[in-house]
PDB file of N, CA and C in Angstrom:
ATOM      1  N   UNK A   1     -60.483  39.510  20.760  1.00  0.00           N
ATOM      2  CA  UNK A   1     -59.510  39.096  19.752  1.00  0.00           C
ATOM      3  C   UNK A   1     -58.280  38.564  20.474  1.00  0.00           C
ATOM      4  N   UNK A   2     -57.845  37.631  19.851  1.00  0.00           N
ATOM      5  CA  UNK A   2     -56.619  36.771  20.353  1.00  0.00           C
ATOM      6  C   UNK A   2     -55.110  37.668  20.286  1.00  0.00           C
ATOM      7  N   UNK A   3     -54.674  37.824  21.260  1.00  0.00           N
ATOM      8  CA  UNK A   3     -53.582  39.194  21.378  1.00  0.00           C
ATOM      9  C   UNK A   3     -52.499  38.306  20.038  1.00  0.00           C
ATOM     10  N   UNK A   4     -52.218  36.688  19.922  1.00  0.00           N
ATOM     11  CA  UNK A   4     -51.460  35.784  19.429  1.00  0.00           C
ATOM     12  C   UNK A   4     -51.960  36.265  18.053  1.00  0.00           C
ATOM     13  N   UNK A   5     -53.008  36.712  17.830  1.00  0.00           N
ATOM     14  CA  UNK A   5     -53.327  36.984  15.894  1.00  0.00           C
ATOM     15  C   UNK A   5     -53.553  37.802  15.916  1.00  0.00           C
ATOM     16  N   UNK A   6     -52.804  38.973  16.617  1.00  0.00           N
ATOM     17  CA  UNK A   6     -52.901  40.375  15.922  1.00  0.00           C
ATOM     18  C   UNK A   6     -52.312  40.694  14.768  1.00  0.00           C
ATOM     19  N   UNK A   7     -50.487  40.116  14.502  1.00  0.00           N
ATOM     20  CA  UNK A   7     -50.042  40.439  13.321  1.00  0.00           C
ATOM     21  C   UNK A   7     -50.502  39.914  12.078  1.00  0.00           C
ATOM     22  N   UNK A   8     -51.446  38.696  12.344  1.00  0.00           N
ATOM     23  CA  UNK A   8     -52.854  38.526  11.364  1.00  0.00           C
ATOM     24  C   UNK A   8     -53.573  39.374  10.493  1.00  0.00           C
ATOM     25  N   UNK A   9     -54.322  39.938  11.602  1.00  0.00           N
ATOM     26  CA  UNK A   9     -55.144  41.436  11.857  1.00  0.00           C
ATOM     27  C   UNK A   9     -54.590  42.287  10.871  1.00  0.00           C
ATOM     28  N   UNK A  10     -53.125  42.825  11.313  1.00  0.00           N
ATOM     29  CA  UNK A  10     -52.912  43.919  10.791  1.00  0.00           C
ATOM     30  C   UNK A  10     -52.442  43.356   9.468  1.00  0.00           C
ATOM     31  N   UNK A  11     -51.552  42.449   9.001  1.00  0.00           N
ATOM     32  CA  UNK A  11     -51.318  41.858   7.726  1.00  0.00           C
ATOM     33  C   UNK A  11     -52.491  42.153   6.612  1.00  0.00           C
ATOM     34  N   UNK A  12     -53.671  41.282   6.968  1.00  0.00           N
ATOM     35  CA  UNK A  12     -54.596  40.922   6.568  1.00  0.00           C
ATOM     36  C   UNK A  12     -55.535  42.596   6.016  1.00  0.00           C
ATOM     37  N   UNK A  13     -55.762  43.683   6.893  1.00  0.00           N
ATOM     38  CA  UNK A  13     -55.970  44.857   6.342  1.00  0.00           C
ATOM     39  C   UNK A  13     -55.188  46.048   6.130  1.00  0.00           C
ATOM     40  N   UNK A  14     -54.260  45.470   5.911  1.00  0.00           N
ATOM     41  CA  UNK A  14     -53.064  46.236   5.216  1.00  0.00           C
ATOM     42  C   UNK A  14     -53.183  45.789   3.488  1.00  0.00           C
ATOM     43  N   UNK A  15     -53.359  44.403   3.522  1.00  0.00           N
ATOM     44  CA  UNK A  15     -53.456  44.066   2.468  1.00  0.00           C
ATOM     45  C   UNK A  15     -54.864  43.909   1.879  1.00  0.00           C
ATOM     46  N   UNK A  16     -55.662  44.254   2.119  1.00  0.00           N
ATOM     47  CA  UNK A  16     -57.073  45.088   1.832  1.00  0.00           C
ATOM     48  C   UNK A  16     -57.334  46.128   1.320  1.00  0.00           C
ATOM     49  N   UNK A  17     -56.534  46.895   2.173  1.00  0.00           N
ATOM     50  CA  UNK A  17     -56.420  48.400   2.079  1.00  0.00           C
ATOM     51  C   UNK A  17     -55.768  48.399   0.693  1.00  0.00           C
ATOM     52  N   UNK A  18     -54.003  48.287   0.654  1.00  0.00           N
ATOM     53  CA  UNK A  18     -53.885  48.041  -1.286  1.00  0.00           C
ATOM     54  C   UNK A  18     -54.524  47.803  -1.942  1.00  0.00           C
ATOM     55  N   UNK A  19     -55.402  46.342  -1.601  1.00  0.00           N
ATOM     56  CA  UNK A  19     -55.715  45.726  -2.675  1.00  0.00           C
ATOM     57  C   UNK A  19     -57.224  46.599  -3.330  1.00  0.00           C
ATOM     58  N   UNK A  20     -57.835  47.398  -2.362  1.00  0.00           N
ATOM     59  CA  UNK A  20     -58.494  48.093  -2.700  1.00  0.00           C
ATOM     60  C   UNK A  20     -58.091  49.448  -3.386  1.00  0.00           C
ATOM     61  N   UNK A  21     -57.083  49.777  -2.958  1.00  0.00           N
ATOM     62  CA  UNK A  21     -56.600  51.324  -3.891  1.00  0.00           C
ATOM     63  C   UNK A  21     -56.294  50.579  -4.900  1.00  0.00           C
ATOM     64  N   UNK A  22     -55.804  49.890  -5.157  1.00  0.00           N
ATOM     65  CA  UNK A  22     -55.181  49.275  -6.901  1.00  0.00           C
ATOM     66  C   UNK A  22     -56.515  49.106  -7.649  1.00  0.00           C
ATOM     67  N   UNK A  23     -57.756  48.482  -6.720  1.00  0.00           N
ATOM     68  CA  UNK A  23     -58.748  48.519  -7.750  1.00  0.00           C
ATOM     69  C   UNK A  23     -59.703  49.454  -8.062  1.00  0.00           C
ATOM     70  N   UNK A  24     -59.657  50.468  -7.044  1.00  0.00           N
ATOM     71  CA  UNK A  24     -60.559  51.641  -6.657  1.00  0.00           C
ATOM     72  C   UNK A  24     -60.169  52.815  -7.659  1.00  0.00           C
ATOM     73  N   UNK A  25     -58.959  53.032  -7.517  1.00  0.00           N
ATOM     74  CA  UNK A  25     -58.356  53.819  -8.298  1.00  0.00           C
ATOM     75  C   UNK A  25     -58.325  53.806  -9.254  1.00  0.00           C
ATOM     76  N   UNK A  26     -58.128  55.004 -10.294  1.00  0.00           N
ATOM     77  CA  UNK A  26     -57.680  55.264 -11.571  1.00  0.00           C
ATOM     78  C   UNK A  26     -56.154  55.910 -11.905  1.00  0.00           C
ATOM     79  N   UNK A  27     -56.065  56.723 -10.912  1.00  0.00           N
ATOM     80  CA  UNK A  27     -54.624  57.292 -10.994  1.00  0.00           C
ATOM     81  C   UNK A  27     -53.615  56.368 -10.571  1.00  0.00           C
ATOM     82  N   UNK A  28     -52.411  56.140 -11.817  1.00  0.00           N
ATOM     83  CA  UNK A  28     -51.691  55.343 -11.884  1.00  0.00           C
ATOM     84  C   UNK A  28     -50.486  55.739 -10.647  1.00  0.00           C
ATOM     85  N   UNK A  29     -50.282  56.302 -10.109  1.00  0.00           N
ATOM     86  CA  UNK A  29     -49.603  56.655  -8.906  1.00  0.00           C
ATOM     87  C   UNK A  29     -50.091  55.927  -7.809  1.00  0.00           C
ATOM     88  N   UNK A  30     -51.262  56.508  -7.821  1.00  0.00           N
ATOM     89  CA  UNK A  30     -52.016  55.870  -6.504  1.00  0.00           C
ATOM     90  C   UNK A  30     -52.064  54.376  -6.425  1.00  0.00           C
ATOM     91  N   UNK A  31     -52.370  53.417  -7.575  1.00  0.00           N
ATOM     92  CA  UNK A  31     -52.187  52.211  -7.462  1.00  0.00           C
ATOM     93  C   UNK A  31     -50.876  51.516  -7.330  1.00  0.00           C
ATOM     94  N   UNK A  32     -49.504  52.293  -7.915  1.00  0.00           N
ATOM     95  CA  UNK A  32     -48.471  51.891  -7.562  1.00  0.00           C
ATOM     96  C   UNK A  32     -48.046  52.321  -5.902  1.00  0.00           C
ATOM     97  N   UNK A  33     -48.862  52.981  -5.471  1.00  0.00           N
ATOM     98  CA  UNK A  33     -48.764  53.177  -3.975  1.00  0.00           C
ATOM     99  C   UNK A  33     -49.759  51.915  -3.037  1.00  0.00           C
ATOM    100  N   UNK A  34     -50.784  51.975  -3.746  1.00  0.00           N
ATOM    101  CA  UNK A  34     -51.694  50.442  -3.544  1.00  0.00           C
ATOM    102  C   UNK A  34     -50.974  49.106  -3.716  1.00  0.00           C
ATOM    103  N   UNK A  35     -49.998  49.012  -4.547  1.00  0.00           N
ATOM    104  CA  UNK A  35     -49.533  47.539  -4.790  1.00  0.00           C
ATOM    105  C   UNK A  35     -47.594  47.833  -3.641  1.00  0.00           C
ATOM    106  N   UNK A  36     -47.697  48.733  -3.235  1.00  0.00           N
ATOM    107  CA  UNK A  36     -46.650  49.079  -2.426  1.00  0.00           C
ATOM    108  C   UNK A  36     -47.026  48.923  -0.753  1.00  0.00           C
ATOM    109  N   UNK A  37     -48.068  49.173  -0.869  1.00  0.00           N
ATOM    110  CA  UNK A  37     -49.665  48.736   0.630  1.00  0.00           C
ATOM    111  C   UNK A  37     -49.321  47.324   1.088  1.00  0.00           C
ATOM    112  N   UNK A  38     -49.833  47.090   0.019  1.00  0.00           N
ATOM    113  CA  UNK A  38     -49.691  45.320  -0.555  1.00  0.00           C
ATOM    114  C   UNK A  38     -48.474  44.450   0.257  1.00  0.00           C
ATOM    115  N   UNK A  39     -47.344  44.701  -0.806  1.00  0.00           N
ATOM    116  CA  UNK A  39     -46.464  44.177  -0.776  1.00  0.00           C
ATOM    117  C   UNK A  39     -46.145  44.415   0.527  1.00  0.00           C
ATOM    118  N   UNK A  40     -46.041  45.603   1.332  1.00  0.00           N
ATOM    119  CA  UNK A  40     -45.539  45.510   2.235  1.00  0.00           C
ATOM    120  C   UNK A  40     -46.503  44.601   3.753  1.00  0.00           C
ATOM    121  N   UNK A  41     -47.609  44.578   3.691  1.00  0.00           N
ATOM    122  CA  UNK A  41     -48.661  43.839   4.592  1.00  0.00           C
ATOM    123  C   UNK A  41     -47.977  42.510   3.787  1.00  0.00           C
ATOM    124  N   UNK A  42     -47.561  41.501   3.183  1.00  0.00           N
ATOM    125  CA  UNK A  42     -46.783  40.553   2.692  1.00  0.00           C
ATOM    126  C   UNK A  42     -45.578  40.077   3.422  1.00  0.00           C
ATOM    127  N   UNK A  43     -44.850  41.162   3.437  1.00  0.00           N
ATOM    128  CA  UNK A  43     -42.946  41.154   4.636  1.00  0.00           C
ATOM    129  C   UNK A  43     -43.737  41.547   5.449  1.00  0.00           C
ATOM    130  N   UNK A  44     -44.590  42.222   6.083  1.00  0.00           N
ATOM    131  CA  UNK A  44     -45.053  42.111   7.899  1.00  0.00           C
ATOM    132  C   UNK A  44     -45.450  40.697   8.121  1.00  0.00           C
ATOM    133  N   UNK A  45     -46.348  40.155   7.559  1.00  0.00           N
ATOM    134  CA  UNK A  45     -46.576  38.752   7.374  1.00  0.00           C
ATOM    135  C   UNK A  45     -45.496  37.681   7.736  1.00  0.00           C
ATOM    136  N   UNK A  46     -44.736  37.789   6.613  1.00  0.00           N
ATOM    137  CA  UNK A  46     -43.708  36.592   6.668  1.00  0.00           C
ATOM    138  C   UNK A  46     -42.271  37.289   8.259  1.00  0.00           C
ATOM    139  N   UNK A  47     -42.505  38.281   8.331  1.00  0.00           N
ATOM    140  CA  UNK A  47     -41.461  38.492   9.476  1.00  0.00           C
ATOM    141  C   UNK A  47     -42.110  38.049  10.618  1.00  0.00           C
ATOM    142  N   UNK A  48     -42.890  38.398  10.963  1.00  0.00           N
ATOM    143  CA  UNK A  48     -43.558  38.139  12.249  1.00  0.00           C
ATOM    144  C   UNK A  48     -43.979  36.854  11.940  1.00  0.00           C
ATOM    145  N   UNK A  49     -43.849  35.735  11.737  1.00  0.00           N
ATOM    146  CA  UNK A  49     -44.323  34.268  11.483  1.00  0.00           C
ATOM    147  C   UNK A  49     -42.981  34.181  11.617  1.00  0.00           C
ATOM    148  N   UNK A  50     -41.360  34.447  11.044  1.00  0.00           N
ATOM    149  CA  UNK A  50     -40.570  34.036  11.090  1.00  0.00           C
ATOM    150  C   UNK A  50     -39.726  33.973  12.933  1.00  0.00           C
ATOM    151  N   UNK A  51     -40.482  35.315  13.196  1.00  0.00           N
ATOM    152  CA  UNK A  51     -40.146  35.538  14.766  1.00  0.00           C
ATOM    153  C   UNK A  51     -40.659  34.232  15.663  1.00  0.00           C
ATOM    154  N   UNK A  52     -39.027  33.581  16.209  1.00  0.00           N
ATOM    155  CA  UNK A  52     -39.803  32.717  17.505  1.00  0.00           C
ATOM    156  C   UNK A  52     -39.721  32.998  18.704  1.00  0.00           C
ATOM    157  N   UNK A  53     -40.506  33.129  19.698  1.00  0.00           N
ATOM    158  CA  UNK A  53     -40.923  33.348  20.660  1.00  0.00           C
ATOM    159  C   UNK A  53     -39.670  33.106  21.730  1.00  0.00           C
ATOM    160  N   UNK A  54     -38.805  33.790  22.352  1.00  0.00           N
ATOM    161  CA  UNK A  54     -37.455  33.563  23.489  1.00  0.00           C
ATOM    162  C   UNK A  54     -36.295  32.984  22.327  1.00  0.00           C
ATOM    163  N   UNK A  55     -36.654  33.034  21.116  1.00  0.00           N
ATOM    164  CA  UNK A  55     -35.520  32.315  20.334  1.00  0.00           C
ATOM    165  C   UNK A  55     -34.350  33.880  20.290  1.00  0.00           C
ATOM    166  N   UNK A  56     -33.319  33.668  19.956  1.00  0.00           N
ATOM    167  CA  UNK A  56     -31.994  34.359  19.771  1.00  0.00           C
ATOM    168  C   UNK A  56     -31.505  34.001  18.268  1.00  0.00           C
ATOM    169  N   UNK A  57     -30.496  35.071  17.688  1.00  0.00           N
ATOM    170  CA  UNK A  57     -29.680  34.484  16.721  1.00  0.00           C
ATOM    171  C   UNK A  57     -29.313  32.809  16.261  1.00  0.00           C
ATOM    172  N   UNK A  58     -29.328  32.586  15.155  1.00  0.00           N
ATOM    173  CA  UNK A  58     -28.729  31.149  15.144  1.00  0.00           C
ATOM    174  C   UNK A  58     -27.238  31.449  14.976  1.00  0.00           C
ATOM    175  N   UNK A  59     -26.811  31.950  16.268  1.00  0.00           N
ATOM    176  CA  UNK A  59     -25.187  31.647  16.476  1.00  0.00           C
ATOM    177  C   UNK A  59     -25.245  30.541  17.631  1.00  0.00           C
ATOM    178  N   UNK A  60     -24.167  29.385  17.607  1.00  0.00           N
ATOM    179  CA  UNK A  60     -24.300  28.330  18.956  1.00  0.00           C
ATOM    180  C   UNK A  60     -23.463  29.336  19.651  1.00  0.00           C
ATOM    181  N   UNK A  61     -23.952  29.028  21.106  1.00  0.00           N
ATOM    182  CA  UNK A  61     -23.213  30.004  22.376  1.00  0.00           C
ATOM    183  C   UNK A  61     -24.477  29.045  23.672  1.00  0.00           C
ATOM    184  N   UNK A  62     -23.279  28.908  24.237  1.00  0.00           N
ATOM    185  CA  UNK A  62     -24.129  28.447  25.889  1.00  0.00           C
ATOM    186  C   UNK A  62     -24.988  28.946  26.459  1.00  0.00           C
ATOM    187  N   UNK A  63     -25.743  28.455  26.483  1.00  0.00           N
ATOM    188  CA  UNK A  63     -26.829  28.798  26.917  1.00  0.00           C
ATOM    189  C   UNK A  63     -28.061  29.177  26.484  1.00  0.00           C
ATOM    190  N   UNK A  64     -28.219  28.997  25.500  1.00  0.00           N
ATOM    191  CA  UNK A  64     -29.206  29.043  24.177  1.00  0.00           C
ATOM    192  C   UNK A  64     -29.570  27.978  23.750  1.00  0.00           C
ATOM    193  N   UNK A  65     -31.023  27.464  23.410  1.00  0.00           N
ATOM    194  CA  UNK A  65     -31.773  26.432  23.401  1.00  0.00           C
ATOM    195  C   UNK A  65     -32.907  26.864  22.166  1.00  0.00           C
ATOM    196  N   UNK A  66     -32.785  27.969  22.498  1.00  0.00           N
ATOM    197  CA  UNK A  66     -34.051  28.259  20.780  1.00  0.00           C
ATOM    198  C   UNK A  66     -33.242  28.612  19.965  1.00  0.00           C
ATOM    199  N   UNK A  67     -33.848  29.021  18.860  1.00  0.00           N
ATOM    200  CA  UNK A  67     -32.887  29.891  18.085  1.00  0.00           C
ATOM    201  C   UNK A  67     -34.039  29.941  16.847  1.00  0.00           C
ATOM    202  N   UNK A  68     -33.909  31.456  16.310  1.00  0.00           N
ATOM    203  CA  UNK A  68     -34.899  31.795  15.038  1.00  0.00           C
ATOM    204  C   UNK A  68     -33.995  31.783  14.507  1.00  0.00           C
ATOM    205  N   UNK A  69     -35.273  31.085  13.373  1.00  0.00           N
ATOM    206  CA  UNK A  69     -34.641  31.192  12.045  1.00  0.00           C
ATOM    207  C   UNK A  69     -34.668  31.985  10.648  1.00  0.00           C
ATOM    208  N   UNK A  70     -33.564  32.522  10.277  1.00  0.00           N
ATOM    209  CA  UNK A  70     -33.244  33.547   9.294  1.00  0.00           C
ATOM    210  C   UNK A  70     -33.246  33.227   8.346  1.00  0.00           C
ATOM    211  N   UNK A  71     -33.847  33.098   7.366  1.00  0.00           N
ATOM    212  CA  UNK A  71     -33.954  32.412   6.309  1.00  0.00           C
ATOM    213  C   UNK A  71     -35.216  33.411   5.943  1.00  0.00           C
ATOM    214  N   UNK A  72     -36.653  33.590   6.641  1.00  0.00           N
ATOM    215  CA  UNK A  72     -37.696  34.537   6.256  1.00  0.00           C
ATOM    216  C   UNK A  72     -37.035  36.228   6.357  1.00  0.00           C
ATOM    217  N   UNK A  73     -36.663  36.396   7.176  1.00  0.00           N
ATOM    218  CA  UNK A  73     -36.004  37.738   7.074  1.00  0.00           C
ATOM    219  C   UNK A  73     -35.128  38.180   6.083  1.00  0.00           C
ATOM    220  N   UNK A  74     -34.430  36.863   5.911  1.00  0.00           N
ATOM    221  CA  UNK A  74     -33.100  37.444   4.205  1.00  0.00           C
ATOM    222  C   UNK A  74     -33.784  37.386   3.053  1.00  0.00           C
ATOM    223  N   UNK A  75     -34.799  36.479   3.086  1.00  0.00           N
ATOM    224  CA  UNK A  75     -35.932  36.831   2.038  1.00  0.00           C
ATOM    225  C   UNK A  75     -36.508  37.856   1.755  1.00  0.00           C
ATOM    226  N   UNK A  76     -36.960  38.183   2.937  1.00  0.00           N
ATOM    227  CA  UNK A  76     -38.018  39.646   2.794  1.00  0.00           C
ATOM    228  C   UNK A  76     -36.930  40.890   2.242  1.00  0.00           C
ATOM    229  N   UNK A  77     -35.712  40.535   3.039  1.00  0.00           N
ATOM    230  CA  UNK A  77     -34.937  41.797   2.692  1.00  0.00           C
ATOM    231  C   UNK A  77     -34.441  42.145   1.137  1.00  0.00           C
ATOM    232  N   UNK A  78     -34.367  40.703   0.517  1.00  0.00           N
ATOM    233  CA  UNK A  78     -34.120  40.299  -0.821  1.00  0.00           C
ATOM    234  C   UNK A  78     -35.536  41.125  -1.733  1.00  0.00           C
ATOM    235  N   UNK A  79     -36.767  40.737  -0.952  1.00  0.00           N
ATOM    236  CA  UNK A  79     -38.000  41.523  -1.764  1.00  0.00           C
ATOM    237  C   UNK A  79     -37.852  42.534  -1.489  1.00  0.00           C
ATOM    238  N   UNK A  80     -37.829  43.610  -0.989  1.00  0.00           N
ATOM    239  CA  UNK A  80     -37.557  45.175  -0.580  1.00  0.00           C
ATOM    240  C   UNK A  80     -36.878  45.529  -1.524  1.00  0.00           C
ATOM    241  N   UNK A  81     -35.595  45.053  -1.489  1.00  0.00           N
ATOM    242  CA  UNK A  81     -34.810  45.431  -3.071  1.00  0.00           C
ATOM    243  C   UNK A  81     -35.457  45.162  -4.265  1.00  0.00           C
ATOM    244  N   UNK A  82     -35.794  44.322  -4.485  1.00  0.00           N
ATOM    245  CA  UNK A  82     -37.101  43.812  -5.500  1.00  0.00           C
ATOM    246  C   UNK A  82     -38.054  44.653  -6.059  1.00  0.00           C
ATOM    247  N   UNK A  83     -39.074  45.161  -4.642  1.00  0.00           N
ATOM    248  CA  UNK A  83     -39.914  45.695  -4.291  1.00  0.00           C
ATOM    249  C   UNK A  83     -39.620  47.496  -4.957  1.00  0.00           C
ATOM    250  N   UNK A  84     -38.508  47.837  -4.276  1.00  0.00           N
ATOM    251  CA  UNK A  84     -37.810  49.613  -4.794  1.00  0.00           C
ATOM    252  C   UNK A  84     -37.661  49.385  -6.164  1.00  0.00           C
ATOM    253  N   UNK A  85     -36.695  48.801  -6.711  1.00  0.00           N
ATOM    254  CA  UNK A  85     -36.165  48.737  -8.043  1.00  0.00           C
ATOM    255  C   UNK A  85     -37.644  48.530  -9.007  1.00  0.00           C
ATOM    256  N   UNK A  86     -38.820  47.416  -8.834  1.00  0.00           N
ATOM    257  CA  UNK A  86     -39.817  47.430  -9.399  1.00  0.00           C
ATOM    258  C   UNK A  86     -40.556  48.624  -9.152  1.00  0.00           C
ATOM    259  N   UNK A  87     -40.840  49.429  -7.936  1.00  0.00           N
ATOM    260  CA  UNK A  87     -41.582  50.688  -7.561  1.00  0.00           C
ATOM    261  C   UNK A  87     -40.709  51.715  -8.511  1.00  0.00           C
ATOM    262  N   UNK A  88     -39.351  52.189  -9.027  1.00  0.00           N
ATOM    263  CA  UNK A  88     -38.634  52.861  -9.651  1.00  0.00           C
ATOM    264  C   UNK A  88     -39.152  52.449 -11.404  1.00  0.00           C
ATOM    265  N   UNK A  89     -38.697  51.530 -11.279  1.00  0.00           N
ATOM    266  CA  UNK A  89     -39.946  50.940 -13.062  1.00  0.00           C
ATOM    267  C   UNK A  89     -41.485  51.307 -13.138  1.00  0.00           C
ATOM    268  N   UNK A  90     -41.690  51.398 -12.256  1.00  0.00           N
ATOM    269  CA  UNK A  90     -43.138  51.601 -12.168  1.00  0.00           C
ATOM    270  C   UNK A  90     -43.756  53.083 -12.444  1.00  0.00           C
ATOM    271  N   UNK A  91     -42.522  53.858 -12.041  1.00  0.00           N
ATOM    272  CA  UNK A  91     -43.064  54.900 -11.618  1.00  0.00           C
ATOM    273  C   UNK A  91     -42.350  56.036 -13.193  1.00  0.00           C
ATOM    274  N   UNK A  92     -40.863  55.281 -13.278  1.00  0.00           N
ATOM    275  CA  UNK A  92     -40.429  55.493 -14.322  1.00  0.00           C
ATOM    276  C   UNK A  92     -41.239  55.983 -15.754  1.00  0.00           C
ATOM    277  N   UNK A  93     -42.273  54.493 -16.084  1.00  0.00           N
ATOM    278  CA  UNK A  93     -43.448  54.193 -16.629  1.00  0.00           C
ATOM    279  C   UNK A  93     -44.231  55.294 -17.107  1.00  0.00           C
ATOM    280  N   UNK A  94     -44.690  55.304 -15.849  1.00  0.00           N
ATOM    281  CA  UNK A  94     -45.743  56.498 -15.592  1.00  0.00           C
ATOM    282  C   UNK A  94     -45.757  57.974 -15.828  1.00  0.00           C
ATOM    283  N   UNK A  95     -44.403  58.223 -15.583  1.00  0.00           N
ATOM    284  CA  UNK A  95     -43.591  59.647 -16.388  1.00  0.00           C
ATOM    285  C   UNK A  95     -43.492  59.525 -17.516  1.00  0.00           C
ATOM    286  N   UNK A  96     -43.384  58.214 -18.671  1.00  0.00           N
ATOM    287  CA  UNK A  96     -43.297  57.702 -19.811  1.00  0.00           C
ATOM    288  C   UNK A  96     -44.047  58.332 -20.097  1.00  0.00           C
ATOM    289  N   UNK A  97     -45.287  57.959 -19.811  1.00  0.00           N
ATOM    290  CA  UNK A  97     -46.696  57.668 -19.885  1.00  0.00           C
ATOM    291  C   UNK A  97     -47.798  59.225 -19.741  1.00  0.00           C
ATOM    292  N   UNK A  98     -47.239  59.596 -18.863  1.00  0.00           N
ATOM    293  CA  UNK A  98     -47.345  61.095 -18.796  1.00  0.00           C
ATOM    294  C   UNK A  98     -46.839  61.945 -19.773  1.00  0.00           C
ATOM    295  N   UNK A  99     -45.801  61.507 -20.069  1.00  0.00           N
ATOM    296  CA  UNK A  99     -45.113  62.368 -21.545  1.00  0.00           C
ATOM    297  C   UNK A  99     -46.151  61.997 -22.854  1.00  0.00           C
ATOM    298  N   UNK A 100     -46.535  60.999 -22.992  1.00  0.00           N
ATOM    299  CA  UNK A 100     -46.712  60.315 -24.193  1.00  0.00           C
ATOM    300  C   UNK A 100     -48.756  60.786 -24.336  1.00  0.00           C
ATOM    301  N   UNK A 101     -49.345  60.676 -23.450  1.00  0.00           N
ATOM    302  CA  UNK A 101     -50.549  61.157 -23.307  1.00  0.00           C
ATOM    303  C   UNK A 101     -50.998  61.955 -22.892  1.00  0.00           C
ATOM    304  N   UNK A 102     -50.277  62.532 -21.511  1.00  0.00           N
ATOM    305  CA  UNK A 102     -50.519  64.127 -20.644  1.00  0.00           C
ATOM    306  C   UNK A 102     -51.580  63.902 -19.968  1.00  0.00           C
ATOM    307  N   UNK A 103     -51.375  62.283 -19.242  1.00  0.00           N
ATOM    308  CA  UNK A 103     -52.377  62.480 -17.834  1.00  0.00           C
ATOM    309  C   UNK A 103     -51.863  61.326 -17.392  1.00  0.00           C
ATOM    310  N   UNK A 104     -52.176  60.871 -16.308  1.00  0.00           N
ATOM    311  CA  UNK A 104     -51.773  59.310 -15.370  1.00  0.00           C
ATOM    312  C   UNK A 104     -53.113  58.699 -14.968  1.00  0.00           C
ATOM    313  N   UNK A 105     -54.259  59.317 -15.526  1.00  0.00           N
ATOM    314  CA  UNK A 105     -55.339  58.935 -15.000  1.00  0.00           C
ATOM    315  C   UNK A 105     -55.571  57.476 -16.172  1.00  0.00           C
ATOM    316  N   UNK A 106     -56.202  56.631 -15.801  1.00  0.00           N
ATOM    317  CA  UNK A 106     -56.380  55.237 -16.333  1.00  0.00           C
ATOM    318  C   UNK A 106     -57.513  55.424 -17.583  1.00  0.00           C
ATOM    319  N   UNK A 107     -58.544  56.353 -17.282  1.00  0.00           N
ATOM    320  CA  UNK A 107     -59.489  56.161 -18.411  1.00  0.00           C
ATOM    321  C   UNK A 107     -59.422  56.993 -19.171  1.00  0.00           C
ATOM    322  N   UNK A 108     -58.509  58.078 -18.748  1.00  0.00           N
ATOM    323  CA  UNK A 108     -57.831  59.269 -19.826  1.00  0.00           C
ATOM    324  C   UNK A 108     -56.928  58.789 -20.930  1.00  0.00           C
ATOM    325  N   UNK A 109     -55.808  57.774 -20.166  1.00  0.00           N
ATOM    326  CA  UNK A 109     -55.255  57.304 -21.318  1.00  0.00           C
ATOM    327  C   UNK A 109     -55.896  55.853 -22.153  1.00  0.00           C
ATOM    328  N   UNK A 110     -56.590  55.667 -21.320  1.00  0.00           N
ATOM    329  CA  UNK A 110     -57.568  54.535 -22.331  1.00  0.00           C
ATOM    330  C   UNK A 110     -58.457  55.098 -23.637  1.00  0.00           C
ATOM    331  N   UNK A 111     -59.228  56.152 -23.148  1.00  0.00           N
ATOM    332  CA  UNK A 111     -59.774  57.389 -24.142  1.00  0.00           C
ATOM    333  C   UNK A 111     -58.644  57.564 -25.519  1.00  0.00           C
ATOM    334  N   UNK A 112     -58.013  58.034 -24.823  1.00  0.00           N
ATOM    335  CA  UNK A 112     -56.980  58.481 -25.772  1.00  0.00           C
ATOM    336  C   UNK A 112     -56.377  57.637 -26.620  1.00  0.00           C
ATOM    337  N   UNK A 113     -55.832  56.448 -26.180  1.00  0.00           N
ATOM    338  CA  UNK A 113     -55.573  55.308 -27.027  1.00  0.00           C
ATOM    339  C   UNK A 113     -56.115  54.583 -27.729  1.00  0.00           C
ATOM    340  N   UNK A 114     -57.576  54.739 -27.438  1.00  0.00           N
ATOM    341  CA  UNK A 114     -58.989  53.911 -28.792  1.00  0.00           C
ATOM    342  C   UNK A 114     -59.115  55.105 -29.637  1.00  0.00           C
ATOM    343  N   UNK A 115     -59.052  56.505 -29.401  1.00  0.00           N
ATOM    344  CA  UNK A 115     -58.966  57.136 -31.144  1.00  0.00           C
ATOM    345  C   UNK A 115     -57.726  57.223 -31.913  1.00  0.00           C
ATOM    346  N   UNK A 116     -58.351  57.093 -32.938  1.00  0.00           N
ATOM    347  CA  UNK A 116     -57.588  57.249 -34.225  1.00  0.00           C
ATOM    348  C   UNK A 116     -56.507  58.102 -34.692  1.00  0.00           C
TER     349      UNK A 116
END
C-alpha cells in the first residue's frame, strides 16, 4: 500500500464503519453514534487533503515559498460546530422519543406506532 494513500485508507473505513452502524443498527443511539463515525472520517478527509506538504501558515515572511491553505480547515471547524449542535438535536430527540414510547429501539417504536 502506498504510504501517500493512507489517509485514504483510514477515511474511507471510518466511513464504512458508520455507515454500517447507521444501517445495522436499530438502537437509535447507536446510529447517532454511526452518523458521528461518519461525519467525522469526512473532516479527516478534507484536513489531510487540505495539508501541503513543507507548506507553513499563509502569513508572508521571508523565506517561505509554500504556504497551505486554510480555507479546508475553517470549514471543517465550522462543521464540528454543526456536527455537536446537530448530535445535541439528535440525541435531544431520542429522550423525546424515549419519553413518548419507552424504548429507542427502531422496531419497538415502529410496533408501537402502527397500533391503534
Amino acid at each position: 500500500m502506498d504510504p501517500g494513500l493512507y489517509n485514504y485508507w483510514v477515511a474511507f473505513f471510518l466511513m464504512m464503519a458508520g455507515f454500517y452502524v447507521v444501517i445495522a443498527r436499530g438502537n437509535l443511539i447507536k446510529k447517532l453514534v454511526g452518523l458521528n463515525v461518519f461525519q467525522v472520517s469526512v473532516f479527516l478527509l478534507y484536513i489531510t487533503i487540505g495539508k501541503v506538504e513543507g507548506g507553513t501558515a499563509p502569513i508572508i515572511a521571508e523565506g517561505f515559498a509554500v504556504y497551505s491553505n486554510p480555507l479546508p480547515h475553517v470549514l471543517i471547524l465550522t462543521a464540528i460546530v454543526v456536527g455537536v449542535a446537530t448530535l445535541a438535536l439528535g440525541l435531544a430527540l431520542v429522550v423525546r422519543m424515549n419519553a413518548a414510547y419507552g424504548s429507542i429501539e427502531e422496531d419497538e417504536i415502529d410496533d408501537r406506532d402502527e397500533r391503534p
